[in-house]
Protein backbone atom coordinates (compact mmCIF):
# COMPACT_ATOMS: atom_id res chain seq x y z
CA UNK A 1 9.92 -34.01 -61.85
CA UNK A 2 6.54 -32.86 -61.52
CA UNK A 3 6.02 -35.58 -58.49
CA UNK A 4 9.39 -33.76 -56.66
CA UNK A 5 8.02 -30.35 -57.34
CA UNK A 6 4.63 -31.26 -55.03
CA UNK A 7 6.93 -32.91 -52.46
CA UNK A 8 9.10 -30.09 -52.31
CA UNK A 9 5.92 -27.25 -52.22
CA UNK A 10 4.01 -29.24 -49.83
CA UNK A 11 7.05 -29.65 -47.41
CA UNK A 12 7.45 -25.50 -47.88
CA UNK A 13 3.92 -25.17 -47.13
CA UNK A 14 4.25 -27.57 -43.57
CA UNK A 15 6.98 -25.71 -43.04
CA UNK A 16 5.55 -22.27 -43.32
CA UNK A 17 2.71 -23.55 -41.01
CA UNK A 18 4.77 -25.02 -38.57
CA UNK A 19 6.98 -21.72 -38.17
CA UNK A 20 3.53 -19.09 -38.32
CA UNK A 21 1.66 -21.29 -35.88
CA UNK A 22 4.58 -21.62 -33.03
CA UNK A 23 5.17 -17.99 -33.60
CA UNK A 24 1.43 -16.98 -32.97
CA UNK A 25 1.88 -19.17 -30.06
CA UNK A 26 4.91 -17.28 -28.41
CA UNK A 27 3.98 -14.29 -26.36
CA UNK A 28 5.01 -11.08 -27.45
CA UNK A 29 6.94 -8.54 -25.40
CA UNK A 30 3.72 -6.95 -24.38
CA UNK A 31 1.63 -9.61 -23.35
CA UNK A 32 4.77 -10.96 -21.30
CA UNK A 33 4.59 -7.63 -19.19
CA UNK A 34 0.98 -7.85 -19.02
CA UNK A 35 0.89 -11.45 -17.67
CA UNK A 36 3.52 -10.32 -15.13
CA UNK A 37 1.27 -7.58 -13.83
CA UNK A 38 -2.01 -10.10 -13.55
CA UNK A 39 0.85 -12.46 -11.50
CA UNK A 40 1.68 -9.43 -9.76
CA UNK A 41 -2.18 -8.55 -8.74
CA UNK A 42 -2.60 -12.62 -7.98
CA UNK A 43 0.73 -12.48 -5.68
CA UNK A 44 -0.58 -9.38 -3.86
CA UNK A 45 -3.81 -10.80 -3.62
CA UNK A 46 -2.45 -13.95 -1.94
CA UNK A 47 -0.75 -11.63 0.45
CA UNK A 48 2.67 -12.48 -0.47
CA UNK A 49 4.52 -9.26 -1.39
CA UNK A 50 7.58 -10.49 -1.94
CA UNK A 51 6.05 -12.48 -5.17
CA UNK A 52 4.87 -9.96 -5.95
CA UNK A 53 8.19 -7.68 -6.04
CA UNK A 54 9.69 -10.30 -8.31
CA UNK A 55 7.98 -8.35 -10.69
CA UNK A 56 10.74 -5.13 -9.70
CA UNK A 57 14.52 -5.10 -10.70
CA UNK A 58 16.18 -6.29 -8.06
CA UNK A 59 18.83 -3.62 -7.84
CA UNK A 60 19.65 -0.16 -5.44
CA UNK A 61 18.82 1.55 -8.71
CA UNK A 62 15.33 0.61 -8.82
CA UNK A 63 12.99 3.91 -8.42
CA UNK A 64 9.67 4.29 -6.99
CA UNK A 65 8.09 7.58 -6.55
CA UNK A 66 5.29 7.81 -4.16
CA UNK A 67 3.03 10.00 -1.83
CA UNK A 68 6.85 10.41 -0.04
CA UNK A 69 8.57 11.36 -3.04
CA UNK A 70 11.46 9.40 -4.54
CA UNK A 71 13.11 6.51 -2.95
CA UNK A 72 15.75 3.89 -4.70
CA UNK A 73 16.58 0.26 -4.28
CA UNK A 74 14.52 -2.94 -4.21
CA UNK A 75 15.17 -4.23 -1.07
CA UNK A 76 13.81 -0.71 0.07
CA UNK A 77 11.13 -0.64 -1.90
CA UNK A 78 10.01 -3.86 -0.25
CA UNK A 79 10.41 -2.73 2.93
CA UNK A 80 8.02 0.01 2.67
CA UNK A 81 5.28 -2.30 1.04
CA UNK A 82 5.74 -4.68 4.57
CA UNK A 83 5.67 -1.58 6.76
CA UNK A 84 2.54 0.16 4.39
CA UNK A 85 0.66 -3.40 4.41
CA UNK A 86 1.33 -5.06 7.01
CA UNK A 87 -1.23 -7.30 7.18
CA UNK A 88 -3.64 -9.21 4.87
CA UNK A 89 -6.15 -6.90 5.90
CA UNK A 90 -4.77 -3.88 4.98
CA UNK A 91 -3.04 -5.08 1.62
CA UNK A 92 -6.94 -5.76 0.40
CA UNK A 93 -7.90 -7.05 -2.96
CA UNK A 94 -5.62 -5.27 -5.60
CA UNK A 95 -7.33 -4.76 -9.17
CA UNK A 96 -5.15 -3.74 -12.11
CA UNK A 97 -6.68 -1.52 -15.14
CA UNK A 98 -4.21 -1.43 -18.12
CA UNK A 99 -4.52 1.54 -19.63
CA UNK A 100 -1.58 1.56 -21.81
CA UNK A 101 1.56 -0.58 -22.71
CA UNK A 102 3.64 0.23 -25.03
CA UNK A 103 6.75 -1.52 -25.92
CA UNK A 104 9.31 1.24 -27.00
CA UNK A 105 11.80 -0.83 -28.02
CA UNK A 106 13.30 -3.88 -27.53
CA UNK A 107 14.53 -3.33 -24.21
CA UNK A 108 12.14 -0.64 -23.00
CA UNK A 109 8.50 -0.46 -22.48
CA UNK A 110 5.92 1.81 -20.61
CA UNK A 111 2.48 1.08 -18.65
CA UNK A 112 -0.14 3.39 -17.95
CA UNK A 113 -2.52 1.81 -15.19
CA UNK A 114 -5.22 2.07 -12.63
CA UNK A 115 -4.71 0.32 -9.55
CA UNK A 116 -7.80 -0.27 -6.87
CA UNK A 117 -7.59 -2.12 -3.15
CA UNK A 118 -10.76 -3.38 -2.35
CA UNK A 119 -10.68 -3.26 2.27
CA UNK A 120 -13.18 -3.65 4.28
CA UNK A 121 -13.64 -0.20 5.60
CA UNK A 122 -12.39 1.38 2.11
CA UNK A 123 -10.88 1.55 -1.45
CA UNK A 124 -8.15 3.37 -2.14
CA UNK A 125 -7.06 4.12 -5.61
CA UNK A 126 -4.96 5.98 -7.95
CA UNK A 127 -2.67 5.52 -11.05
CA UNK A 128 0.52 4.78 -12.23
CA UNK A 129 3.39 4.75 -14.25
CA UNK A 130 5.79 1.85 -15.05
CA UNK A 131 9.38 2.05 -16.87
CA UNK A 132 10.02 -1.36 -17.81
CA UNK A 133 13.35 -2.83 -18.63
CA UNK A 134 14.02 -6.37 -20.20
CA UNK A 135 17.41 -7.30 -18.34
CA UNK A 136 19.21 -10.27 -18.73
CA UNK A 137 16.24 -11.27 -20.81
CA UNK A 138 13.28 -10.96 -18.26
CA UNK A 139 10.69 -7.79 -18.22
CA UNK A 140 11.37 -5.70 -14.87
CA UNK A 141 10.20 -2.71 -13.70
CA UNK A 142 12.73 -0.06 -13.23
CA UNK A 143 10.66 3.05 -12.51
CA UNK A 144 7.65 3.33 -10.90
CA UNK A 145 5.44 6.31 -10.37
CA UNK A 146 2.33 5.77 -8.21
CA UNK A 147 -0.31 7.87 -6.77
C-alpha cells in the first residue's frame, strides 16, 4: 500500500510539473500582441508593408485615425501607407516604445505606444493608440489612433 501511495504521489507530482512548466511556456495574450508589434517594427523595417499590415484586421471595418482624420477598411489603410512611404527611404527605421498593454478581456485589449522613424534627413514621431481584437483566434488591430 504504502509502495502504491509513492507511485501514485510521485506520478501527481510529474504531472503537476509537466502541466505548470508547458503553461509557463505558452505565451500569454499580452506577450502574443507584443511579439506581433516587434514583427510589425521588423516587417516595416524590412520595407515590406504589407507584412507588416498582417498585423491589421483585414476587414472595411478596420479604423485608423490619422493627421487626415478617420478613414475605414484595410485594403485602404494599406494604400495610404504605399502612397505615405513610398520608398525604403522614406519608411526609415521604425522603433516601437510600449507604453501600455492591457488585455481587457478575452477578446479585447489596448496599447499605448511611442512610435519613432529614424530617416536620413529626420525623425518623425508621435504616439498611439491600438484597439485590439482576437478574431477567429488571432490578435488584430481594429482601431488605430496615431499621431
Amino acid at each position: 500500500m504504502l509502495i502504491l501511495r509513492t507511485q501514485l504521489l510521485f506520478a501527481s507530482s510529474l504531472l503537476f510539473i509537466y502541466t505548470y512548466s508547458a503553461a509557463q511556456q505558452k505565451p500569454n495574450d499580452e506577450q502574443i500582441i507584443r511579439n506581433s508589434m516587434f514583427k510589425q517594427q521588423a516587417d516595416w523595417n524590412r520595407g515590406d508593408i504589407a507584412a507588416f499590415m498582417e498585423g491589421y484586421w483585414k476587414s472595411d471595418s478596420l479604423k485608423f485615425i490619422g493627421r487626415n482624420g478617420l478613414t475605414y477598411g484595410w485594403t485602404t489603410t494599406l494604400e495610404n501607407y504605399k502612397k505615405g512611404y513610398p520608398t525604403p527611404e522614406a519608411m526609415g527605421q521604425l522603433t516601437f516604445t510600449l507604453l501600455s498593454v492591457e488585455v481587457l478581456s478575452p477578446t479585447t485589449a489596448y496599447v499605448i505606444g511611442k512610435w519613432e522613424l529614424k530617416r536620413t534627413h529626420d525623425n518623425p514621431g508621435g504616439h498611439f493608440t491600438l484597439l485590439w481584437r482576437k478574431i477567429k483566434g488571432k490578435w488584430v488591430i481594429v482601431a488605430d489612433h496615431t499621431s
